[in-house]
N, C-alpha and C. Protein backbone atom coordinates (compact mmCIF):
# COMPACT_ATOMS: atom_id res chain seq x y z
N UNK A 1 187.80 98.49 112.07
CA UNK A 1 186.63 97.61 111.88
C UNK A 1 186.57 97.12 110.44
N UNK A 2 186.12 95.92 110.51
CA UNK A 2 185.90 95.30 108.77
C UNK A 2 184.66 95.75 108.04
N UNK A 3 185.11 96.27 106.86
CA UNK A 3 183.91 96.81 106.28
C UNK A 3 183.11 95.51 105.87
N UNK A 4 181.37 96.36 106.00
CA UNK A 4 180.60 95.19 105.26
C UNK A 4 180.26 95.22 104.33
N UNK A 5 180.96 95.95 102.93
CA UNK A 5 180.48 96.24 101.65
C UNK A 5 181.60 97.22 101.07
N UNK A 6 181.81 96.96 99.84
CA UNK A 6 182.43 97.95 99.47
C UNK A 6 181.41 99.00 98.35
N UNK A 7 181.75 100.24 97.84
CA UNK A 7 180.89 100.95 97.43
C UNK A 7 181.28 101.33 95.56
N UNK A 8 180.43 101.13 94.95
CA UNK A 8 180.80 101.30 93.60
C UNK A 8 179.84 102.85 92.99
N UNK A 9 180.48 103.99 92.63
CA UNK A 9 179.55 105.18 92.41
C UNK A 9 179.65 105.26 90.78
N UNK A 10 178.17 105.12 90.04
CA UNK A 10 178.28 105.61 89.18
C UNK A 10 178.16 106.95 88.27
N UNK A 11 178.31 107.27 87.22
CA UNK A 11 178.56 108.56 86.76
C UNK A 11 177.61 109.60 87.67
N UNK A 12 176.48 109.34 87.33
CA UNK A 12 175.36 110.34 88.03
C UNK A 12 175.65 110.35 88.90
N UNK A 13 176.53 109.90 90.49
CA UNK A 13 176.67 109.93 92.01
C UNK A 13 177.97 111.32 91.63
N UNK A 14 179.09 110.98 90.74
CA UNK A 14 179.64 111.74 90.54
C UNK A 14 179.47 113.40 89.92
N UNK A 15 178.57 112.95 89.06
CA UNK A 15 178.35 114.28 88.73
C UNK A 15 177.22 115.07 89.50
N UNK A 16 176.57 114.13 90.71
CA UNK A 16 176.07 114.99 91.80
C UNK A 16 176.89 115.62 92.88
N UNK A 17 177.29 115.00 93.27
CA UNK A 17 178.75 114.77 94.31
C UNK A 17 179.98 116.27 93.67
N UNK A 18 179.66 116.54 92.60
CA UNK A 18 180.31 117.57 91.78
C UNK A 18 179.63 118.64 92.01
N UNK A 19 178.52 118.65 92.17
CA UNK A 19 177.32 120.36 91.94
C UNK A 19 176.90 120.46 93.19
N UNK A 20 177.31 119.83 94.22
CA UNK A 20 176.60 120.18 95.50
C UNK A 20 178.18 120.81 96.42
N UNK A 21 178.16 121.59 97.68
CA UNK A 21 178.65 121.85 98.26
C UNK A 21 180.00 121.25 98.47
N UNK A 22 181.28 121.62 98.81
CA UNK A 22 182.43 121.06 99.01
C UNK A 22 181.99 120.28 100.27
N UNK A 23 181.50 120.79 101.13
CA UNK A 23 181.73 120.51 103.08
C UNK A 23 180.66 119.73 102.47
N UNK A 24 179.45 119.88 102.34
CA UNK A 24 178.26 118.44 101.75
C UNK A 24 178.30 117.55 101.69
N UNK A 25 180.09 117.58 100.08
CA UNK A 25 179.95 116.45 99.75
C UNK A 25 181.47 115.60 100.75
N UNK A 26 181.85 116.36 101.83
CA UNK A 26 182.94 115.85 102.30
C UNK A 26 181.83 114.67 103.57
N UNK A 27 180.90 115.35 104.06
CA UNK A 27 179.88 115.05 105.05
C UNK A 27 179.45 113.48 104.19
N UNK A 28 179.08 113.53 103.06
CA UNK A 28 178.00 112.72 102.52
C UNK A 28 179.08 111.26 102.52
N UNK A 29 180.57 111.63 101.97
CA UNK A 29 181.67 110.44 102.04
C UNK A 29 181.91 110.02 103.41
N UNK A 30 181.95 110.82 104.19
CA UNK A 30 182.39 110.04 105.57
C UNK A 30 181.05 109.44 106.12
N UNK A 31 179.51 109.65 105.54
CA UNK A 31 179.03 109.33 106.37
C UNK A 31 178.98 107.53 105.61
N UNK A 32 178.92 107.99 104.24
CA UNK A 32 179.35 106.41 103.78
C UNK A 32 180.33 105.29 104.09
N UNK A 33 181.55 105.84 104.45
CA UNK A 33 182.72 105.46 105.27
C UNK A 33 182.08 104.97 106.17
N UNK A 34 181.29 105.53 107.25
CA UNK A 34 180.79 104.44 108.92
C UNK A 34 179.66 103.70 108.20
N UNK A 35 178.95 103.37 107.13
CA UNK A 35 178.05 102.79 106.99
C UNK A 35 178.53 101.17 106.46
N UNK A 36 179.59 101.59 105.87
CA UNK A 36 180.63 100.65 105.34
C UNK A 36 180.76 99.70 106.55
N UNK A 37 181.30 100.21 108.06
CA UNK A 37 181.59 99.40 109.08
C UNK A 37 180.46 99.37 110.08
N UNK A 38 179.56 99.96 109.93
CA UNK A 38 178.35 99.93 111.20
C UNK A 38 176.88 100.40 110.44
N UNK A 39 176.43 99.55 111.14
CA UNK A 39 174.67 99.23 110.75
C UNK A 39 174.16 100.20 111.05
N UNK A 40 173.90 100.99 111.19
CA UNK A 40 172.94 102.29 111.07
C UNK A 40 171.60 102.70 110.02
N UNK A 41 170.60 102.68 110.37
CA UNK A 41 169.52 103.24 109.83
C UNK A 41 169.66 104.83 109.39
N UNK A 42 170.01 105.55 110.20
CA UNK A 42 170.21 106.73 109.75
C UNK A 42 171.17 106.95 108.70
N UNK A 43 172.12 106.08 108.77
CA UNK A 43 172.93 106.08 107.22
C UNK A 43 172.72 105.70 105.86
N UNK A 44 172.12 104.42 106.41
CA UNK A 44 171.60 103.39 104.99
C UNK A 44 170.61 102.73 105.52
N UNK A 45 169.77 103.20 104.22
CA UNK A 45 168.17 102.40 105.73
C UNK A 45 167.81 101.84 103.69
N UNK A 46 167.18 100.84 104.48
CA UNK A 46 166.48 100.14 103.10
C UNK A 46 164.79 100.56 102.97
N UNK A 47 164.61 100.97 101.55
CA UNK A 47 163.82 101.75 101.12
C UNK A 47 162.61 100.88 100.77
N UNK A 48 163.36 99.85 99.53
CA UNK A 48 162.11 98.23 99.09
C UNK A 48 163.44 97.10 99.11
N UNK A 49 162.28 96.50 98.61
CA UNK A 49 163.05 94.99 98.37
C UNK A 49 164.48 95.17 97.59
N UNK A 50 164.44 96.12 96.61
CA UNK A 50 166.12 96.23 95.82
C UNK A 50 166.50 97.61 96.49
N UNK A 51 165.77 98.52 96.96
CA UNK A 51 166.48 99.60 96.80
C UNK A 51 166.83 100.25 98.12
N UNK A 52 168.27 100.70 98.57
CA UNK A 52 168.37 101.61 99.58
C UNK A 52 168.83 102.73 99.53
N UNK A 53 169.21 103.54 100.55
CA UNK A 53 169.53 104.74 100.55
C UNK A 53 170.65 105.08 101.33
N UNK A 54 172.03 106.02 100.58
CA UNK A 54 172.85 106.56 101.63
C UNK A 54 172.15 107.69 102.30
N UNK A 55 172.42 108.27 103.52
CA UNK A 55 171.42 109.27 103.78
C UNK A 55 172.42 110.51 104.52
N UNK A 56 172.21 111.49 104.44
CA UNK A 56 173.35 112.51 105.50
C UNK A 56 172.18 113.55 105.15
N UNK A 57 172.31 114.50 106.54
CA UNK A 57 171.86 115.89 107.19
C UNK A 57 173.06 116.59 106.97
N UNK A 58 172.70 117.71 106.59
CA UNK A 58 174.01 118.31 106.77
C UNK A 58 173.37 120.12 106.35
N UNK A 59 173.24 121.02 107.13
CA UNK A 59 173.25 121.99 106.64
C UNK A 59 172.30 122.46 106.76
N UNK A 60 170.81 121.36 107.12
CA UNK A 60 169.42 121.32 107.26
C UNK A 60 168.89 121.22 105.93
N UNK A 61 170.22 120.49 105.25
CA UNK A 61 169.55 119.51 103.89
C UNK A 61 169.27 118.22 103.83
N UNK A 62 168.34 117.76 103.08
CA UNK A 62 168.68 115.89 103.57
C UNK A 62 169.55 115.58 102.24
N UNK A 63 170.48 114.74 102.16
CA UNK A 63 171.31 113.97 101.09
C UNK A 63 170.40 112.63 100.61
N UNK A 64 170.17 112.29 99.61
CA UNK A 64 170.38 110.80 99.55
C UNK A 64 170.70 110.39 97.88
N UNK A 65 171.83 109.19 98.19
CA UNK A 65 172.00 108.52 97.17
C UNK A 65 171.32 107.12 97.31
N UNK A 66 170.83 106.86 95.92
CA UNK A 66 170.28 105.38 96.00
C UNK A 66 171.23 104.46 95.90
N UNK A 67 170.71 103.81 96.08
CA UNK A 67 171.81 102.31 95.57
C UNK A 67 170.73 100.92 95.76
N UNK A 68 171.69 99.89 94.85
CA UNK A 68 171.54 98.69 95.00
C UNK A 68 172.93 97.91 95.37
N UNK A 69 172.48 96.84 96.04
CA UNK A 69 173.17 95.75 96.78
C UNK A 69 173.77 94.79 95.16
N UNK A 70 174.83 94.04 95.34
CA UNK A 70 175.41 93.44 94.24
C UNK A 70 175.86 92.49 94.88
N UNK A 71 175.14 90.97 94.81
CA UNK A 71 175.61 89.98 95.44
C UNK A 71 176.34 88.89 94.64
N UNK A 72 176.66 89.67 93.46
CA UNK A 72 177.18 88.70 92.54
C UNK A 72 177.92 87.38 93.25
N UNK A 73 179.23 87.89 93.94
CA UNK A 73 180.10 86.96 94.51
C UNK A 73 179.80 87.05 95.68
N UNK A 74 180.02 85.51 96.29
CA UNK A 74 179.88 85.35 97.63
C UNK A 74 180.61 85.33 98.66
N UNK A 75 181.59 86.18 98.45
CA UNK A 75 182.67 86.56 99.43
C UNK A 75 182.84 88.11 99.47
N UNK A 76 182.21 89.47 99.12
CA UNK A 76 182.47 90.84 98.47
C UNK A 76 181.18 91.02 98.45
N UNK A 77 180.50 91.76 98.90
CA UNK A 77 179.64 92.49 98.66
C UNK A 77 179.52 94.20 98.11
N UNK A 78 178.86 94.12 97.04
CA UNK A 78 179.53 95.62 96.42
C UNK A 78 177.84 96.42 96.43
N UNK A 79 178.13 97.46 96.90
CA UNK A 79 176.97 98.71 96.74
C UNK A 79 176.86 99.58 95.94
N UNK A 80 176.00 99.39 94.51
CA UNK A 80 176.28 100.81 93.48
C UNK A 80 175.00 101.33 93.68
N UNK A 81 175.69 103.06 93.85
CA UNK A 81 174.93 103.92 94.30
C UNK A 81 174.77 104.45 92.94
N UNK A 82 173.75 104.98 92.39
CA UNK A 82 173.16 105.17 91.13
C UNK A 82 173.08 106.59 90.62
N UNK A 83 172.14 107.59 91.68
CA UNK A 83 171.77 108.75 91.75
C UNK A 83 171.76 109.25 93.15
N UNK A 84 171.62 110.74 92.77
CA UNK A 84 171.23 111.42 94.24
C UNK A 84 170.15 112.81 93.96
N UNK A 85 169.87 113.01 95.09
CA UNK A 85 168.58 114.10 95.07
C UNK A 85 169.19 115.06 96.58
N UNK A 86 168.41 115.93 96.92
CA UNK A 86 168.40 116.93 97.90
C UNK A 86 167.19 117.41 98.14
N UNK A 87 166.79 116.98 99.37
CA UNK A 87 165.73 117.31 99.84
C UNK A 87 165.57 118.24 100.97
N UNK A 88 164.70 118.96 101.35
CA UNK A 88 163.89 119.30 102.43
C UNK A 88 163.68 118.89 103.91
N UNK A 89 162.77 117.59 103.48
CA UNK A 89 161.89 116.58 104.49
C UNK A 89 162.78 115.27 104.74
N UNK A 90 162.58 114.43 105.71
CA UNK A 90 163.42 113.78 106.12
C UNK A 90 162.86 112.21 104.96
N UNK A 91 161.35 112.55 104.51
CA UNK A 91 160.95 111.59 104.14
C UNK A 91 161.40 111.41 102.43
N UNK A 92 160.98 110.64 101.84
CA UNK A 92 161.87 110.32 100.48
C UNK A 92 160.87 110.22 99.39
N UNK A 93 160.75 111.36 98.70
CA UNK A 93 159.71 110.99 97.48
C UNK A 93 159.32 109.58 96.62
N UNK A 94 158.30 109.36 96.83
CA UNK A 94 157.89 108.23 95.88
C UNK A 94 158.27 108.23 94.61
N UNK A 95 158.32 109.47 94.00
CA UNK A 95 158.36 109.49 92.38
C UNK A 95 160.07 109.49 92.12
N UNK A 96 160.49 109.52 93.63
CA UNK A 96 162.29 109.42 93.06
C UNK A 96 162.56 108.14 93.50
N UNK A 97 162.09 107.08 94.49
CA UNK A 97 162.19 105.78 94.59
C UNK A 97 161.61 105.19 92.89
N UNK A 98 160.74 105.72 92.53
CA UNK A 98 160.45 105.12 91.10
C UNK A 98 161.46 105.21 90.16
N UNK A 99 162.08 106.37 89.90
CA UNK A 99 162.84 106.95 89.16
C UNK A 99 164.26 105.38 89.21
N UNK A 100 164.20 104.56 90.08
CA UNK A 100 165.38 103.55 90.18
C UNK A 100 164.88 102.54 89.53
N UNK A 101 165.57 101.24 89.19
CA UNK A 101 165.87 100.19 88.62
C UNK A 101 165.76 99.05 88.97
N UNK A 102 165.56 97.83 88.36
CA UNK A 102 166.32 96.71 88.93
C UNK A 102 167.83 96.47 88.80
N UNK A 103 168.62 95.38 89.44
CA UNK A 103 169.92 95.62 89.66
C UNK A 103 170.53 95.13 88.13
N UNK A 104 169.79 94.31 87.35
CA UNK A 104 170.19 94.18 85.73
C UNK A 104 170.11 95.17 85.24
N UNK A 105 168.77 95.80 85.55
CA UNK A 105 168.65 97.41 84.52
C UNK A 105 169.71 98.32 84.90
N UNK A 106 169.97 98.43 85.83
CA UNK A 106 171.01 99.30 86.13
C UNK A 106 172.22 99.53 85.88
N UNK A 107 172.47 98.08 85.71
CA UNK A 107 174.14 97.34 84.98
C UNK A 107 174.11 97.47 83.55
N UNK A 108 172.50 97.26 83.00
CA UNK A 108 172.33 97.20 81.56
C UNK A 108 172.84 99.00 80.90
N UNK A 109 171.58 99.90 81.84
CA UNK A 109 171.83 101.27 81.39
C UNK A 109 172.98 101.96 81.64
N UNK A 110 174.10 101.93 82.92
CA UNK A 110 175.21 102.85 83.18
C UNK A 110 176.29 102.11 82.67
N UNK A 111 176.41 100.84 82.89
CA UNK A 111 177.64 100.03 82.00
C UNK A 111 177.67 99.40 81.22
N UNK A 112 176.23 99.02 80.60
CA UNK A 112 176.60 98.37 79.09
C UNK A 112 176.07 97.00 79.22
N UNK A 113 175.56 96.69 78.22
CA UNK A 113 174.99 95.20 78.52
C UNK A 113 176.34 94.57 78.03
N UNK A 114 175.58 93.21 78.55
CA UNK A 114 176.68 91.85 78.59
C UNK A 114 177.33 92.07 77.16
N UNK A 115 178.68 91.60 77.02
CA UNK A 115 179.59 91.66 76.23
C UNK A 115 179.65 92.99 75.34
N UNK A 116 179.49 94.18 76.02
CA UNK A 116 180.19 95.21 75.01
C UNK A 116 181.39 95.70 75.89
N UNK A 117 182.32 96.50 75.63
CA UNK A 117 183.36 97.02 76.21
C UNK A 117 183.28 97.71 77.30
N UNK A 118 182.13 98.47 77.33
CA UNK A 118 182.09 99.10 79.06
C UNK A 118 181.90 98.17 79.95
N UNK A 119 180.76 97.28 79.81
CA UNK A 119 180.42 96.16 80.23
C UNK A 119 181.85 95.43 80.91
N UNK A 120 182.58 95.03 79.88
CA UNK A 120 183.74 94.10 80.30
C UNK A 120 184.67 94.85 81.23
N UNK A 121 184.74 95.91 81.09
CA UNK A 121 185.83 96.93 81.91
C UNK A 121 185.54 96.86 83.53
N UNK A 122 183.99 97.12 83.42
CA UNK A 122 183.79 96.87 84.92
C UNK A 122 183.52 95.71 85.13
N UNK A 123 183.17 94.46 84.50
CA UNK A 123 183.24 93.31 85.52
C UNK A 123 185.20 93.04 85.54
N UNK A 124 185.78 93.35 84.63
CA UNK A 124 186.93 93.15 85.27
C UNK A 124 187.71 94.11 86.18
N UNK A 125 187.48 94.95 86.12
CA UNK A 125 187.62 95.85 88.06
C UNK A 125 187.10 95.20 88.71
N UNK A 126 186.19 94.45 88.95
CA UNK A 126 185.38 93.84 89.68
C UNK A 126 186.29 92.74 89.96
N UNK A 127 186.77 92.14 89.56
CA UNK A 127 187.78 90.61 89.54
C UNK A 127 189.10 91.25 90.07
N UNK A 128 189.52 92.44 89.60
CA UNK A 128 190.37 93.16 90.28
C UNK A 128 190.26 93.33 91.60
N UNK A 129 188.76 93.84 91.83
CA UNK A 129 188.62 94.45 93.54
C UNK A 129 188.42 93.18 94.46
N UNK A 130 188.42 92.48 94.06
CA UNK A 130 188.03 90.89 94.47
C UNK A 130 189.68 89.94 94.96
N UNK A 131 190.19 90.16 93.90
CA UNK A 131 191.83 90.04 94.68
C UNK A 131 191.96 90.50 95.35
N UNK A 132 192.06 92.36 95.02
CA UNK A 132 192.69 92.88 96.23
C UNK A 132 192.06 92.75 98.06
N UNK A 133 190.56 92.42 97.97
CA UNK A 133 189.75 92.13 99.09
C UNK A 133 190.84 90.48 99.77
N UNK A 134 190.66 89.80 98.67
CA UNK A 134 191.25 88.39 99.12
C UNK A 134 192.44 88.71 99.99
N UNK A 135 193.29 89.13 98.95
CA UNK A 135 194.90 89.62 99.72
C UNK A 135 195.02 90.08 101.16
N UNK A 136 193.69 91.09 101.34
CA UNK A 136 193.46 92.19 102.48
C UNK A 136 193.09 90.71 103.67
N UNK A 137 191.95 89.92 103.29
CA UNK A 137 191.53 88.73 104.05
C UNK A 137 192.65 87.94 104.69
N UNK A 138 193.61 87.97 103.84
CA UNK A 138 195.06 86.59 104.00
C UNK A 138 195.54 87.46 104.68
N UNK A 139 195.99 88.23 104.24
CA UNK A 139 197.06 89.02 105.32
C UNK A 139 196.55 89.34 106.71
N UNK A 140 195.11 89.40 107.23
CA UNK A 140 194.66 89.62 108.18
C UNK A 140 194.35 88.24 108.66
N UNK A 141 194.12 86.96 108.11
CA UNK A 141 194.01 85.87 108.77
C UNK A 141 195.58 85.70 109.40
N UNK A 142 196.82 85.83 108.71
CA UNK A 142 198.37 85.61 109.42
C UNK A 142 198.57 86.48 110.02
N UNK A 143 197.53 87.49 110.37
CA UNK A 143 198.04 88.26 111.62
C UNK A 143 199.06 89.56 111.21
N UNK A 144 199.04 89.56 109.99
CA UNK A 144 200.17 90.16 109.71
C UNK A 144 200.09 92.48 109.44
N UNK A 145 200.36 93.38 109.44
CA UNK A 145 200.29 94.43 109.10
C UNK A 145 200.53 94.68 107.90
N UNK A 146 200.30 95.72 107.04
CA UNK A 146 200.77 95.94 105.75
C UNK A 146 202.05 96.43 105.69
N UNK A 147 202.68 96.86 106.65
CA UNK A 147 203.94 96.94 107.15
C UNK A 147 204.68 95.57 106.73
N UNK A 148 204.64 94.92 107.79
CA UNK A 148 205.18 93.40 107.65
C UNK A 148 204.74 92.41 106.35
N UNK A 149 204.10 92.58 105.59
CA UNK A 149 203.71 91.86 104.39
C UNK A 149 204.38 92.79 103.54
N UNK A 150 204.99 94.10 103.50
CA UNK A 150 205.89 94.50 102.40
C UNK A 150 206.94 94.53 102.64
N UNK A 151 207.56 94.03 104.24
CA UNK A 151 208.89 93.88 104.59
C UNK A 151 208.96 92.15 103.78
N UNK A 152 208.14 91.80 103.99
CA UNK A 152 208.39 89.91 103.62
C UNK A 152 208.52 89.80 102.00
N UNK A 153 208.23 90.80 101.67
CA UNK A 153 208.38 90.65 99.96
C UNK A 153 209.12 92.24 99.42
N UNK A 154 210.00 92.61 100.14
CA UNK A 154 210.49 93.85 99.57
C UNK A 154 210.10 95.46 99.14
N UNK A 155 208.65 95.89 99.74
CA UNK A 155 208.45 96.85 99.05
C UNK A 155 207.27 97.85 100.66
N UNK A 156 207.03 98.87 100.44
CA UNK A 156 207.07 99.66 101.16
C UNK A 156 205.36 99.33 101.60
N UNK A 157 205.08 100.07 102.63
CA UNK A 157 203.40 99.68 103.22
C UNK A 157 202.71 100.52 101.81
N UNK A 158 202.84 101.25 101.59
CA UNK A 158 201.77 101.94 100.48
C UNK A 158 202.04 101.43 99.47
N UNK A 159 202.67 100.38 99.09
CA UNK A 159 202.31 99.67 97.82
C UNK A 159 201.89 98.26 98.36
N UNK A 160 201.74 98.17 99.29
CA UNK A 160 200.64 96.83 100.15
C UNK A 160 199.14 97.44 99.86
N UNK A 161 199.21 98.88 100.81
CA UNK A 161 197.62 99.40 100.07
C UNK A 161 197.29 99.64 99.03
N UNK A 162 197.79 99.70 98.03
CA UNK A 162 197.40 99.86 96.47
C UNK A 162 197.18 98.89 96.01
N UNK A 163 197.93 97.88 96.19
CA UNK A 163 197.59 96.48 96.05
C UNK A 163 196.09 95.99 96.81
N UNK A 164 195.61 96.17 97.68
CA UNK A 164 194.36 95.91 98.36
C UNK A 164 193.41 96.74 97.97
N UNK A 165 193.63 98.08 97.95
CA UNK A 165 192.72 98.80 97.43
C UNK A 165 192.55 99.55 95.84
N UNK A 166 193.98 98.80 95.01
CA UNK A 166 193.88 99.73 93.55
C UNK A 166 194.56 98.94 92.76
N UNK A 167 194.74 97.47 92.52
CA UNK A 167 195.06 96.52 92.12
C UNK A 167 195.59 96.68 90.73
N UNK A 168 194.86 97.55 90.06
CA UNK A 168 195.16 97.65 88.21
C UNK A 168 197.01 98.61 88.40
N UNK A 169 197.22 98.97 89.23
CA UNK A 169 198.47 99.74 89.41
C UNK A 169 199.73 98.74 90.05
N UNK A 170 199.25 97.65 90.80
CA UNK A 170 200.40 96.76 91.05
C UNK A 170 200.66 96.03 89.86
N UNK A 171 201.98 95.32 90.01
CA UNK A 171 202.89 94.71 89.11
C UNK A 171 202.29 92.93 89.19
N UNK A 172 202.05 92.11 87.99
CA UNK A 172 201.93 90.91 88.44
C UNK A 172 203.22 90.14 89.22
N UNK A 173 203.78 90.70 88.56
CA UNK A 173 205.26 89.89 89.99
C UNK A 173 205.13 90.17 91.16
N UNK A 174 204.54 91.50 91.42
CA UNK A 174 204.46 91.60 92.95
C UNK A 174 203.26 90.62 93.63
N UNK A 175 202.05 91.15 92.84
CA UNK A 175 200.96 90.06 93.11
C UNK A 175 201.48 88.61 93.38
N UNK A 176 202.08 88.13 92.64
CA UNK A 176 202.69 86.19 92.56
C UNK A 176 203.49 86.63 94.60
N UNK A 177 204.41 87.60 94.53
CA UNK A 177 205.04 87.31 95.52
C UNK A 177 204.11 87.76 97.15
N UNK A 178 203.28 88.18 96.88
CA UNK A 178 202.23 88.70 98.01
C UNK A 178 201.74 87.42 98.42
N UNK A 179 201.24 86.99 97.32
CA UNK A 179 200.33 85.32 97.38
C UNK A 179 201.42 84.34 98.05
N UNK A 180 202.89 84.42 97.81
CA UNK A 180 203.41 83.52 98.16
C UNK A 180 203.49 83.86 99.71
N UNK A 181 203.98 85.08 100.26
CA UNK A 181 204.63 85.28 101.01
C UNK A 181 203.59 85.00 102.36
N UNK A 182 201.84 85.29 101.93
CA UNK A 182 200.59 84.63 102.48
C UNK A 182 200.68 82.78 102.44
N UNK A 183 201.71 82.52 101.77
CA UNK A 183 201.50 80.57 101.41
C UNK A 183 199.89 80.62 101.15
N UNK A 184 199.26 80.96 99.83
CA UNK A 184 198.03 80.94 99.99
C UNK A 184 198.51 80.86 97.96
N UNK A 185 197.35 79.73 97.74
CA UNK A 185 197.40 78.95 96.03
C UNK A 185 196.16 80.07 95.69
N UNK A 186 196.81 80.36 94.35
CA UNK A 186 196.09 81.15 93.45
C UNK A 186 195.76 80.56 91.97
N UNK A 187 194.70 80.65 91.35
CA UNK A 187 194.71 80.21 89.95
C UNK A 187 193.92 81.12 88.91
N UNK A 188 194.13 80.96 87.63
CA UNK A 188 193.51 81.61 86.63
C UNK A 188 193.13 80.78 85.71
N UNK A 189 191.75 81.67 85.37
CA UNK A 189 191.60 81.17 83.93
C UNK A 189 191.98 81.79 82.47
N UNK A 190 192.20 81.50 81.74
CA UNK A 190 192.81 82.02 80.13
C UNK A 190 192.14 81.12 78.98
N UNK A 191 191.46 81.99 78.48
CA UNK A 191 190.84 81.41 77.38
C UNK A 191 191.30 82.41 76.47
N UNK A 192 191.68 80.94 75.32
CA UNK A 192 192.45 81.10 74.09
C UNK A 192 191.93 81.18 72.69
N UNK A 193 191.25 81.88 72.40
CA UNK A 193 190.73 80.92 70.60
C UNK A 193 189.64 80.02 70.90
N UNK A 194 188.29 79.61 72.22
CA UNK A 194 188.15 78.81 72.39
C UNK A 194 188.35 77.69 73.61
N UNK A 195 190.00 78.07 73.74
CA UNK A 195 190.76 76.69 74.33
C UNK A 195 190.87 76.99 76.05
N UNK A 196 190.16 76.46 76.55
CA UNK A 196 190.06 77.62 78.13
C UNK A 196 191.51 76.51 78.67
N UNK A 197 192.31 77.34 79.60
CA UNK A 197 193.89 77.01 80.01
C UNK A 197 193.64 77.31 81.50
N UNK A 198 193.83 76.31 82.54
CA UNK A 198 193.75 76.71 83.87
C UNK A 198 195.18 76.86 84.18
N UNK A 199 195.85 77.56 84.91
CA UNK A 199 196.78 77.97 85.44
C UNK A 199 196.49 78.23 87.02
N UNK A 200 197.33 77.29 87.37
CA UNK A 200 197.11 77.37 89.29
C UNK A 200 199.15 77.75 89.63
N UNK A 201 198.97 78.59 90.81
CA UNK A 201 200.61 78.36 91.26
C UNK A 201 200.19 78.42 93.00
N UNK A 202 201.36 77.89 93.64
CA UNK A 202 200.84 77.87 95.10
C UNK A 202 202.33 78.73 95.82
């Protein structure tokens, strides 16, 4: 099934995801995994206007991580999950729905406001995960397997998935020959000193 979002965790998801149970936190990923491909309330139910919730039972604990929706681009939809808590009751404290953000504040406080270096790191993963989504799109519009898209350009199925799913580890030559082997035009921008340089190849 095609996912409808991909999921971005920041530090605090991790360093919760770290102090809670092994089996917990194996429960809490897969249940994010089906939420990814199927609509479920019990998984991800929306809390307010910005804010939702991953949600898992497990143990006769409740899980939840928050998150916000990231609609930056209009082809990718990305979910950063912020924090998490452990509850009791099935219901969700008010004072920990407060405890969240708007989706600027959130970008501002865990990665850095506009133009400092953390900042830039993740919007360019972001441009990263955005190819590799594209690539994943083309190759599934020609019908093709990740099998057969690394037979057409030389290289094995698990460096088709790294390429779709971990992009900063493929080679730009391979990238140029993926794009070709899809017949699908790619372009960049490069700014120089100033001097912005479009670069298209098909």
């Amino acid at each position: 099934m095609t996912e409808k979002f991909k999921v971005e965790f920041l530090k605090e998801v991790f360093e919760f995801l770290d102090g809670i149970d092994e089996k917990a936190r194996q429960k809490i990923l897969f249940n994010i995994d089906k939420a990814k491909v199927k609509r479920d309330n019990t998984l991800f139910k929306k809390l307010t206007s910005d804010i939702w919730e991953f949600r898992t039972l497990y143990n006769k604990k409740q899980y939840r991580l928050f998150a916000f929706w990231d609609k930056t681009n209009n082809k990718v939809t990305f979910v950063i999950a912020t924090h998490g808590i452990v509850k009791k009751t099935q219901k969700t404290p008010k004072k920990e729905i407060m405890k969240t953000y708007t989706l600027d504040e959130v970008k501002d406080k865990y990665l850095g406001k506009k133009g400092t270096k953390e900042r830039d790191i993740y919007e360019n993963e972001l441009r990263l995960d955005l190819i590799g989504e594209a690539i994943k799109q083309a190759r599934k519009e020609r019908q093709l397997t990740q099998t057969q898209l690394g037979e057409l350009i030389g290289v094995k199925k698990a460096q088709i998935s790294k390429i779709e799913n971990n992009l900063t580890d493929a080679r730009f030559e391979t990238i140029l020959k993926v794009f070709k082997a899809l017949n699908a035009k790619i372009s960049f921008n490069v700014e120089l000193l100033n001097h912005k340089v479009d670069l298209a190849t098909e």
